[in-house]
N, C-alpha and C. Protein backbone atom coordinates (compact mmCIF):
# COMPACT_ATOMS: atom_id res chain seq x y z
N UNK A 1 196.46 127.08 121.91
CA UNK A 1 195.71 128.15 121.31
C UNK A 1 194.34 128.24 121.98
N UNK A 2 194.25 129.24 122.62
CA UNK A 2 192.75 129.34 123.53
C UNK A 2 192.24 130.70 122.87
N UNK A 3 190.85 130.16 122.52
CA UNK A 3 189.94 131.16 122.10
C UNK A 3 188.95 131.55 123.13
N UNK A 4 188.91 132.83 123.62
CA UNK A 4 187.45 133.14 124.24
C UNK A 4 186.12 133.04 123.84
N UNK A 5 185.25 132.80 124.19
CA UNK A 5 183.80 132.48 123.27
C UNK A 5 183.36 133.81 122.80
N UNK A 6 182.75 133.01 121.34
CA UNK A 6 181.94 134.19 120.74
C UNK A 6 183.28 134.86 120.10
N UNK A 7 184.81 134.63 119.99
CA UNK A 7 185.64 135.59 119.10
C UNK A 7 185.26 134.40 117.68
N UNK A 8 185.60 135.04 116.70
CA UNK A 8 185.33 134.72 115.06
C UNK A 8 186.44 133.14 114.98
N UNK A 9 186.26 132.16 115.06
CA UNK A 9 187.46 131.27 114.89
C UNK A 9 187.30 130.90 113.53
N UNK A 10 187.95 131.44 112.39
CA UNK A 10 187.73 130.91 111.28
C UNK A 10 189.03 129.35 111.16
N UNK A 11 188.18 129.09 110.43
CA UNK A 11 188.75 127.68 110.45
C UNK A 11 188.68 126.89 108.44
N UNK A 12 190.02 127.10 107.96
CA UNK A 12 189.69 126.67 106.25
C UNK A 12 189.65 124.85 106.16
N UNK A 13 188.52 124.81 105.15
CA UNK A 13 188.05 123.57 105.10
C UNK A 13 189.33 122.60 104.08
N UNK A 14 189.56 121.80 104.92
CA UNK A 14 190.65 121.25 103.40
C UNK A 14 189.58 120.52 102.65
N UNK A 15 190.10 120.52 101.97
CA UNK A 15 189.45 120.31 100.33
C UNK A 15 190.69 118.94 99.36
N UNK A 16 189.67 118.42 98.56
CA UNK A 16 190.43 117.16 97.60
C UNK A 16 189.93 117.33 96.69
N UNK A 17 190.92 116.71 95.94
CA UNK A 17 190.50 116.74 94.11
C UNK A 17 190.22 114.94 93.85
N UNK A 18 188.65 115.76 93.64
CA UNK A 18 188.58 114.13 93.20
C UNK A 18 187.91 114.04 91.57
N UNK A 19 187.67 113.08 90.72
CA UNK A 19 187.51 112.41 89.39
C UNK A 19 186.07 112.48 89.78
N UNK A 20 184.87 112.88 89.17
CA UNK A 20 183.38 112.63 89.51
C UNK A 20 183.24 111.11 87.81
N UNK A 21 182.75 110.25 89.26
CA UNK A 21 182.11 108.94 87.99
C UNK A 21 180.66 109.11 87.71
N UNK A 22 179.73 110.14 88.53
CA UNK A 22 178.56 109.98 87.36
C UNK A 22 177.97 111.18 88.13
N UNK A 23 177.60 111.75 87.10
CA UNK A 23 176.76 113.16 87.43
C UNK A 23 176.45 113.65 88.63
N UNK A 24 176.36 114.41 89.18
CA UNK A 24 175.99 114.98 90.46
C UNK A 24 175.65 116.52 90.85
N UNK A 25 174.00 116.82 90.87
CA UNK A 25 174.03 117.87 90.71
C UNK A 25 174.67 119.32 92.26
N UNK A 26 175.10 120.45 91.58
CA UNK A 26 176.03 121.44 92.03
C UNK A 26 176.93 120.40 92.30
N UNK A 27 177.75 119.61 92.24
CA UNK A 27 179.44 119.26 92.23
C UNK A 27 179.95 119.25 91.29
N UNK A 28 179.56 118.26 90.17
CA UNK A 28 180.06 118.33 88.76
C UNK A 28 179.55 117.23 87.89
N UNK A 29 179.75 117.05 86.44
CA UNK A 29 179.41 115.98 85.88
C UNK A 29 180.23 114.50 85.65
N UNK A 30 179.87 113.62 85.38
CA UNK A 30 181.28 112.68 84.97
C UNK A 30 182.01 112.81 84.13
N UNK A 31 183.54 112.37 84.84
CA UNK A 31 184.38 113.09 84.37
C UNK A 31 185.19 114.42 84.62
N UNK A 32 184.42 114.97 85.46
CA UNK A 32 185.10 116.27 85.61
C UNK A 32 185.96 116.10 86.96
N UNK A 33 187.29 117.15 86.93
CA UNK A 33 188.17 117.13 88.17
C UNK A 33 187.32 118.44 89.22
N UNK A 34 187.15 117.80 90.47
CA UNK A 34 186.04 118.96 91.31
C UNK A 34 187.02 119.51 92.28
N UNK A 35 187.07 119.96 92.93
CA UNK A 35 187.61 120.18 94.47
C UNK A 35 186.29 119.96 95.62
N UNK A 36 186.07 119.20 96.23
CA UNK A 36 185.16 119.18 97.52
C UNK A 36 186.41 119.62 98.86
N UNK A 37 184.86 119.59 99.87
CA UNK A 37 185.33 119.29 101.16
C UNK A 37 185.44 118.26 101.64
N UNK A 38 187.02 118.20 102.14
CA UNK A 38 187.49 117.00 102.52
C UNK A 38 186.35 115.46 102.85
N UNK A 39 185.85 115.75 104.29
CA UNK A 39 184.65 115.27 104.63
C UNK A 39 183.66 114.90 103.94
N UNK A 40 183.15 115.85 102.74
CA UNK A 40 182.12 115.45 101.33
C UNK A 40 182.76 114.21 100.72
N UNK A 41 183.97 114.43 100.16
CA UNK A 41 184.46 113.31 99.84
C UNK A 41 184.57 112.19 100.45
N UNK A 42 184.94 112.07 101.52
CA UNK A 42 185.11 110.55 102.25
C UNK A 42 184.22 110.18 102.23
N UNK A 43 183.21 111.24 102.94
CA UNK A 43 181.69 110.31 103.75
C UNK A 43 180.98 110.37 102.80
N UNK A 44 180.83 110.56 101.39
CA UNK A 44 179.88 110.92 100.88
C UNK A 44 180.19 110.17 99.59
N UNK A 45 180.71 110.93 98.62
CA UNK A 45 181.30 110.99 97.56
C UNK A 45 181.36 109.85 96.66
N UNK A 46 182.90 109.26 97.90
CA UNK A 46 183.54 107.99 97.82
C UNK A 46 183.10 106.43 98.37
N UNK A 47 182.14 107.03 99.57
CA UNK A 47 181.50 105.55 99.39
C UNK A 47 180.62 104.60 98.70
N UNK A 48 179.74 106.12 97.89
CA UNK A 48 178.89 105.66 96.73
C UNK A 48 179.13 105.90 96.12
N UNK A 49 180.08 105.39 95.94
CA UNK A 49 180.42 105.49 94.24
C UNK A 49 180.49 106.53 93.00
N UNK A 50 180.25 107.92 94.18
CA UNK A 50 180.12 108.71 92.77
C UNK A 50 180.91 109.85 92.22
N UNK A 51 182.48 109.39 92.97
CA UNK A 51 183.39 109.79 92.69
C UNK A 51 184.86 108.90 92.95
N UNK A 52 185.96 108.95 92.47
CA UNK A 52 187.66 108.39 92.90
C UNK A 52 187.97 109.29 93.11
N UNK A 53 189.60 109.30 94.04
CA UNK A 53 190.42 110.48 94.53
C UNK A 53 190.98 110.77 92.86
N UNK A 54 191.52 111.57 93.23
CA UNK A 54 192.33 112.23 91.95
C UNK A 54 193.70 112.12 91.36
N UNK A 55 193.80 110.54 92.19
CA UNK A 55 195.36 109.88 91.92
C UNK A 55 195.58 109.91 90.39
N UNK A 56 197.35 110.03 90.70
CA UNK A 56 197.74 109.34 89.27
C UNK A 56 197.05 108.64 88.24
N UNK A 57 197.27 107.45 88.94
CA UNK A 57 196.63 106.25 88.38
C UNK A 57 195.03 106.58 87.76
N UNK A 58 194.64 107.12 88.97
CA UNK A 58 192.85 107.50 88.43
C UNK A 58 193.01 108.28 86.94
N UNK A 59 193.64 109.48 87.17
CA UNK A 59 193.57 110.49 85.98
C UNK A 59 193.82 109.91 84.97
N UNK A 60 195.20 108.69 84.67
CA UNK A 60 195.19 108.33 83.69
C UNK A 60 193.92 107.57 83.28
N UNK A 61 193.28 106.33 84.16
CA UNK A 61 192.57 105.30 83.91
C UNK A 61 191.31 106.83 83.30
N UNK A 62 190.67 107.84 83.62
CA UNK A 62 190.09 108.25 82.84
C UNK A 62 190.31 109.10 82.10
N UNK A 63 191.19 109.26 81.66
CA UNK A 63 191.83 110.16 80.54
C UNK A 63 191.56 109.30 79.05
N UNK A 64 191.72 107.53 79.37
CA UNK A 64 191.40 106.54 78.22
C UNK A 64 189.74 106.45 78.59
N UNK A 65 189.31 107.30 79.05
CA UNK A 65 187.82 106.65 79.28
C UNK A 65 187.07 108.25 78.65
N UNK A 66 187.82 109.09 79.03
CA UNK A 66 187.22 110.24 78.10
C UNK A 66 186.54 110.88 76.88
N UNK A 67 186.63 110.16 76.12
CA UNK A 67 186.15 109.82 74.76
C UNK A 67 184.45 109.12 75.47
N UNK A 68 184.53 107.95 75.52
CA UNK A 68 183.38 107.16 75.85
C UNK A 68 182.35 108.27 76.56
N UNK A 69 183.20 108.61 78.01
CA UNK A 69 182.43 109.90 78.83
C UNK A 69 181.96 110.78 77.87
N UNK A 70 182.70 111.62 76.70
CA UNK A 70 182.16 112.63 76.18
C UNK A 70 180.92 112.02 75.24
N UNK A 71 180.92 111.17 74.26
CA UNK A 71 180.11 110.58 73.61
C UNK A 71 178.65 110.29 74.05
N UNK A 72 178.68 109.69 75.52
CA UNK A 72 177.62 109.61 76.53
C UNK A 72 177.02 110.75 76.90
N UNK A 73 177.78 111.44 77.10
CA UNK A 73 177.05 113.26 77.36
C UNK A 73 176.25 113.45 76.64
N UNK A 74 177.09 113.52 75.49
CA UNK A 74 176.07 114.13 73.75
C UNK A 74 175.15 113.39 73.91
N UNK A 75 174.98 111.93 74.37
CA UNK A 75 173.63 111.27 73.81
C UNK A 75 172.52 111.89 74.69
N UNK A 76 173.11 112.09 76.22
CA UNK A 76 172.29 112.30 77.06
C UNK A 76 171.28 113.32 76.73
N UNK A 77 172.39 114.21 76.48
CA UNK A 77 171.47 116.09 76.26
C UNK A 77 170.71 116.10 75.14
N UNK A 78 171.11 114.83 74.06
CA UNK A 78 170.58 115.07 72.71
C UNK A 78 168.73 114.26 73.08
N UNK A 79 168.81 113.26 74.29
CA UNK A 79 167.61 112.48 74.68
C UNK A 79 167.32 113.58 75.60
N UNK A 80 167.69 114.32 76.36
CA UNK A 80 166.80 115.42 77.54
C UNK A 80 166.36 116.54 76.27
N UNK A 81 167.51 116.83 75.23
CA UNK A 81 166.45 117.83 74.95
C UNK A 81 165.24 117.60 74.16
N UNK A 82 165.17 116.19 73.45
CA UNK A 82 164.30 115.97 72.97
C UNK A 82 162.80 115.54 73.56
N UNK A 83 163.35 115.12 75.35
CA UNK A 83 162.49 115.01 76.30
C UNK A 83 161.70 115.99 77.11
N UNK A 84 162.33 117.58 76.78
CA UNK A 84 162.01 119.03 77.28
C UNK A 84 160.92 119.26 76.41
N UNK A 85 161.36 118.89 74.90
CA UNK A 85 159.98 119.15 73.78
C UNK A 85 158.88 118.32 74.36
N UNK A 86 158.94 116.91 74.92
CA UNK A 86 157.32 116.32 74.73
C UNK A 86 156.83 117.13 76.17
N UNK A 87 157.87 117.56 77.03
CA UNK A 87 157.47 117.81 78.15
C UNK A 87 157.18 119.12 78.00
N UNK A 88 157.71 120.00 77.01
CA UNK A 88 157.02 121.27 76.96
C UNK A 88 155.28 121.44 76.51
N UNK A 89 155.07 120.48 75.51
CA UNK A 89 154.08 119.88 74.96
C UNK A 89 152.60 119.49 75.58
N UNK A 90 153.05 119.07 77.05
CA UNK A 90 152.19 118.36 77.98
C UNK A 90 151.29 119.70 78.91
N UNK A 91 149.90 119.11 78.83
CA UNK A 91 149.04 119.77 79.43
C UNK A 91 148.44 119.10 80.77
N UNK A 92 148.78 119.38 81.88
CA UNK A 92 148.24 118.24 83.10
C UNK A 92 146.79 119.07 83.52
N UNK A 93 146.25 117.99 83.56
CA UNK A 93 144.79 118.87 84.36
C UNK A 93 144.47 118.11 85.65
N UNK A 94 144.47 118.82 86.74
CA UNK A 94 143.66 118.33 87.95
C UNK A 94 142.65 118.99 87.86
N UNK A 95 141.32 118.24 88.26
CA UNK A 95 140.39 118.61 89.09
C UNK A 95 140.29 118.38 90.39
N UNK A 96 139.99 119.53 91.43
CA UNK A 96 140.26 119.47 92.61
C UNK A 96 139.08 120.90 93.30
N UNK A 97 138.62 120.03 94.33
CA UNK A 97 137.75 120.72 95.23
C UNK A 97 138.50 122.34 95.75
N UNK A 98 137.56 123.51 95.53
CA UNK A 98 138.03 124.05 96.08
C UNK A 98 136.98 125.05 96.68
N UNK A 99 137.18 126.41 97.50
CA UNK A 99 137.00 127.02 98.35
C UNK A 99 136.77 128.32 98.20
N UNK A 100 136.08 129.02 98.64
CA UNK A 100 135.99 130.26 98.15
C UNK A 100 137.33 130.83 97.51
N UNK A 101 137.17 132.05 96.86
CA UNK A 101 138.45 132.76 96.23
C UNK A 101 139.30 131.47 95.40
N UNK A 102 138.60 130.25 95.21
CA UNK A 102 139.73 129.65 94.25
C UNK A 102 141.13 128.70 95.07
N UNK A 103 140.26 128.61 96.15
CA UNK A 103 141.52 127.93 97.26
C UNK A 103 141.35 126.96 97.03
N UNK A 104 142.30 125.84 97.06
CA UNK A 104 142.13 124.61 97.23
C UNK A 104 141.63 124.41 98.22
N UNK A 105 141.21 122.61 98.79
CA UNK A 105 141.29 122.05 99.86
C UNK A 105 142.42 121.26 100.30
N UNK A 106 143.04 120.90 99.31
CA UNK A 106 144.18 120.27 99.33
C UNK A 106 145.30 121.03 98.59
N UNK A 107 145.97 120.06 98.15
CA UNK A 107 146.77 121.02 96.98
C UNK A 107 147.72 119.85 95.84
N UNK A 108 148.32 120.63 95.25
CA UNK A 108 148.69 119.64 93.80
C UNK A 108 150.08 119.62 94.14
N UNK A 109 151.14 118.34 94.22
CA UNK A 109 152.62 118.35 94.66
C UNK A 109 153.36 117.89 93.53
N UNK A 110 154.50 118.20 93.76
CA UNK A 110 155.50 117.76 92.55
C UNK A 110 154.76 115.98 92.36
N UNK A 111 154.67 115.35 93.29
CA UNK A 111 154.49 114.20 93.60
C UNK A 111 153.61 113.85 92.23
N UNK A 112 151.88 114.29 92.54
CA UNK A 112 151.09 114.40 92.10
C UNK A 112 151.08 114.91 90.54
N UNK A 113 152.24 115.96 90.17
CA UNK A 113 152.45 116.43 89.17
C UNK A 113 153.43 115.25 88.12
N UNK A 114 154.09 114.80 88.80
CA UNK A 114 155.35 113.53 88.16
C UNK A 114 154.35 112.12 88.20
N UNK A 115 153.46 111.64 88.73
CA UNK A 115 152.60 110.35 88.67
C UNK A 115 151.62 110.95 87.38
N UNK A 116 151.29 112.11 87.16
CA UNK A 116 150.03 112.62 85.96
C UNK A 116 150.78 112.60 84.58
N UNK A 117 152.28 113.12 84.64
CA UNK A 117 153.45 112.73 83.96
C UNK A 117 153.94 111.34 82.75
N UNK A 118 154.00 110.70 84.34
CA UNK A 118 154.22 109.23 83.68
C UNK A 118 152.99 108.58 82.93
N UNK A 119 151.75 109.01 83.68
CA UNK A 119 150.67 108.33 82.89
C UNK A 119 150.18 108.81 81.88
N UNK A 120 151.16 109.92 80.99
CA UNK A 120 151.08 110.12 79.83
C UNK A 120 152.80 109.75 79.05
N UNK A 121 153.39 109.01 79.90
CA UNK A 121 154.37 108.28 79.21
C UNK A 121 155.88 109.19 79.45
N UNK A 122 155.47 109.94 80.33
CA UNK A 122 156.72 111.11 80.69
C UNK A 122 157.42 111.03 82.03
N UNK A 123 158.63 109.74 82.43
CA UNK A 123 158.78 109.38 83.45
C UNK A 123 160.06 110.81 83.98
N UNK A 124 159.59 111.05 85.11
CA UNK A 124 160.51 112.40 85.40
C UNK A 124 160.54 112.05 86.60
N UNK A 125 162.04 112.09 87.81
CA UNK A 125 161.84 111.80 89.08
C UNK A 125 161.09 112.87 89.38
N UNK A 126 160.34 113.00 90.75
CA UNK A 126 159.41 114.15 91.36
C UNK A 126 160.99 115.30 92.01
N UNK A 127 162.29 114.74 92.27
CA UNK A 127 162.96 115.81 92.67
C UNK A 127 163.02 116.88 91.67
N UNK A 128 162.85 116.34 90.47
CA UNK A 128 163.70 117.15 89.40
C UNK A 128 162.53 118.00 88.69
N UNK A 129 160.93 118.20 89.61
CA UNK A 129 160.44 118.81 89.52
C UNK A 129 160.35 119.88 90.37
N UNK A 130 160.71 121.52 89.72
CA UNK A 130 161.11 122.41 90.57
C UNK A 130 159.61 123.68 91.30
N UNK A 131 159.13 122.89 91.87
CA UNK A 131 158.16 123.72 92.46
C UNK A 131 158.39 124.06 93.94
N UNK A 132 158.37 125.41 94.06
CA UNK A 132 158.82 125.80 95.73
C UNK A 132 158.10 125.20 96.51
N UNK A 133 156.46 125.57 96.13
CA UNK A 133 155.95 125.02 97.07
C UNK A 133 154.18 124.52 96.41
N UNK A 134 154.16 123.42 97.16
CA UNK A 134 152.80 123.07 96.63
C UNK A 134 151.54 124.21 95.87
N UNK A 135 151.18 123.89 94.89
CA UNK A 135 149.78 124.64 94.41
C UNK A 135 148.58 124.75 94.93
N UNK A 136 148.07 125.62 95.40
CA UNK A 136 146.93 125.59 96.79
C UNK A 136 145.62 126.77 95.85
N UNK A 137 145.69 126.86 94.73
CA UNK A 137 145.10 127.94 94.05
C UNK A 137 144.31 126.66 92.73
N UNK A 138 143.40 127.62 91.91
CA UNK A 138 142.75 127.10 90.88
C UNK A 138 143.79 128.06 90.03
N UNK A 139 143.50 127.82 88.65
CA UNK A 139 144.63 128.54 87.59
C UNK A 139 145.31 127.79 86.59
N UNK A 140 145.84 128.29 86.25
CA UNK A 140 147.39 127.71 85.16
C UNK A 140 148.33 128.12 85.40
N UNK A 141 149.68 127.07 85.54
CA UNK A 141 150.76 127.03 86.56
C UNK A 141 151.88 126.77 85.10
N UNK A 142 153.13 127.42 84.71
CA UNK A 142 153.93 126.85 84.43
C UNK A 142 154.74 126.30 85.48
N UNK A 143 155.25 125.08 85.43
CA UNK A 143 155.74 124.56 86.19
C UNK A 143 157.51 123.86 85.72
N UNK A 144 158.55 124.17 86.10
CA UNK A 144 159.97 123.59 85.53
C UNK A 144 160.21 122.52 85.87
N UNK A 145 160.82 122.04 85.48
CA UNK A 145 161.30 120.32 85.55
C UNK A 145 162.95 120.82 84.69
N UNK A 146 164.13 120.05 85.42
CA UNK A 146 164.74 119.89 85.60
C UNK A 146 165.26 118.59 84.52
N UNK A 147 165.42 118.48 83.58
CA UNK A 147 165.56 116.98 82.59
C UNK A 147 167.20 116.63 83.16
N UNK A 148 167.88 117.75 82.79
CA UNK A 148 169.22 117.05 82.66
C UNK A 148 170.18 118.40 83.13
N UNK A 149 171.26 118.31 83.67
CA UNK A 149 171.76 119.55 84.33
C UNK A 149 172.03 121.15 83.77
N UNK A 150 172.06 120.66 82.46
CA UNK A 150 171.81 122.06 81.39
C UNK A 150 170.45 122.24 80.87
N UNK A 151 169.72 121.18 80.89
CA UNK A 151 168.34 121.57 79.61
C UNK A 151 166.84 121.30 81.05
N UNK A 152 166.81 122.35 80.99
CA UNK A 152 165.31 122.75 81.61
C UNK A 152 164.13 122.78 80.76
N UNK A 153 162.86 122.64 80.79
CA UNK A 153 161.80 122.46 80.21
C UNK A 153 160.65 122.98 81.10
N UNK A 154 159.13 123.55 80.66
CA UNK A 154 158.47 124.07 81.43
C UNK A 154 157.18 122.92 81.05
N UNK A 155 156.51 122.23 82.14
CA UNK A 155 155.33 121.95 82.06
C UNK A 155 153.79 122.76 82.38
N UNK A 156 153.14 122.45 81.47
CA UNK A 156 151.24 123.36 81.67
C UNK A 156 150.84 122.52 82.78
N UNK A 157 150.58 123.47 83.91
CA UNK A 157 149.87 122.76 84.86
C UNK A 157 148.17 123.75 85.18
N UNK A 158 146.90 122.47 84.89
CA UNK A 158 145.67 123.28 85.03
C UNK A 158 144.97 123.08 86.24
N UNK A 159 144.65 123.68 86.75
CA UNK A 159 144.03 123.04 88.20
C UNK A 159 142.55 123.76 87.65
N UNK A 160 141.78 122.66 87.64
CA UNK A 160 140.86 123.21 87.49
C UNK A 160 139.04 122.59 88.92
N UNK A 161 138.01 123.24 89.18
CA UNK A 161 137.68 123.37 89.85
C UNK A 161 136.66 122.06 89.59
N UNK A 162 135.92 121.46 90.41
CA UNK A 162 135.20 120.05 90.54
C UNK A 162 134.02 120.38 90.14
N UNK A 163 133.39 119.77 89.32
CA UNK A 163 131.98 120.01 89.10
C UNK A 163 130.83 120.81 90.10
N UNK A 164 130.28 120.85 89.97
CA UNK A 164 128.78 121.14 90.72
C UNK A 164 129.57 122.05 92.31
N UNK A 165 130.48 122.89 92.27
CA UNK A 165 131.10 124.21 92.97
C UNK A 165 130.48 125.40 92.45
């Protein structure tokens, strides 16, 4: 089969059904039957642990584990959503040098936003804070955070300007 360059060679990805063992966001949650790409699965998936193929054997072994899986869910969402409230709750204030028109000199990062977080007792990884792109302005920012794959929450973010400006 010879293709000339530049004609369209479509080419379909095979794909597997595999068992997801612990959450993973856009693939699926634990427990659930996914279809990936082949390749996702091997190299990815299956070496860490965060999925089995979709054998026999597997489906049954979590079919008796299903119960436990669902139970764990509920607790999860029932602790994120109660973790969206303190986090809706939270007021972060930077002070930070800035520049004519209200510019920063620097700027405020998820980073910076998830360390101000914790030191009010609100541990959140910095991925699962959803800011496109750094804050480079003075203002008030709602800002999303990401708790748990269904329950979103918005944090107050204040940037406010440094003394004697």
């Amino acid at each position: 089969m010879n293709h000339a360059a530049g004609e369209g060679v479509t080419r379909e990805v095979e794909s597997m059904k595999l068992i997801m063992k612990q959450d993973v966001d856009d693939v699926g949650l634990e427990g659930d039957l996914v279809n990936v790409a082949r390749g996702f699965g091997r190299n990815f998936l299956i070496p860490r642990g965060l999925a089995a193929p979709a054998t026999p054997q597997n489906m049954k072994a979590f079919e008796q584990q299903r119960k436990k899986i669902e139970v764990r869910r509920l607790k999860a969402k029932e602790e994120a959503v109660k973790l969206k409230e303190r986090v809706s709750e939270l007021v972060l204030t930077f002070v930070e040098k800035a520049g004519e028109e209200g510019k920063l000199y620097g700027s405020v990062t998820s980073m910076d936003i998830a360390e101000a977080m914790e030191k009010q007792g609100v541990v959140i990884d910095r991925r699962k804070i959803l800011l496109d792109k750094p804050i480079k302005t003075l203002g008030e920012f709602e800002v999303t955070v990401k708790i748990y794959p269904t329950v979103t929450g918005n944090v107050k973010v204040v940037v406010a300007p440094q003394e004697g400006q």
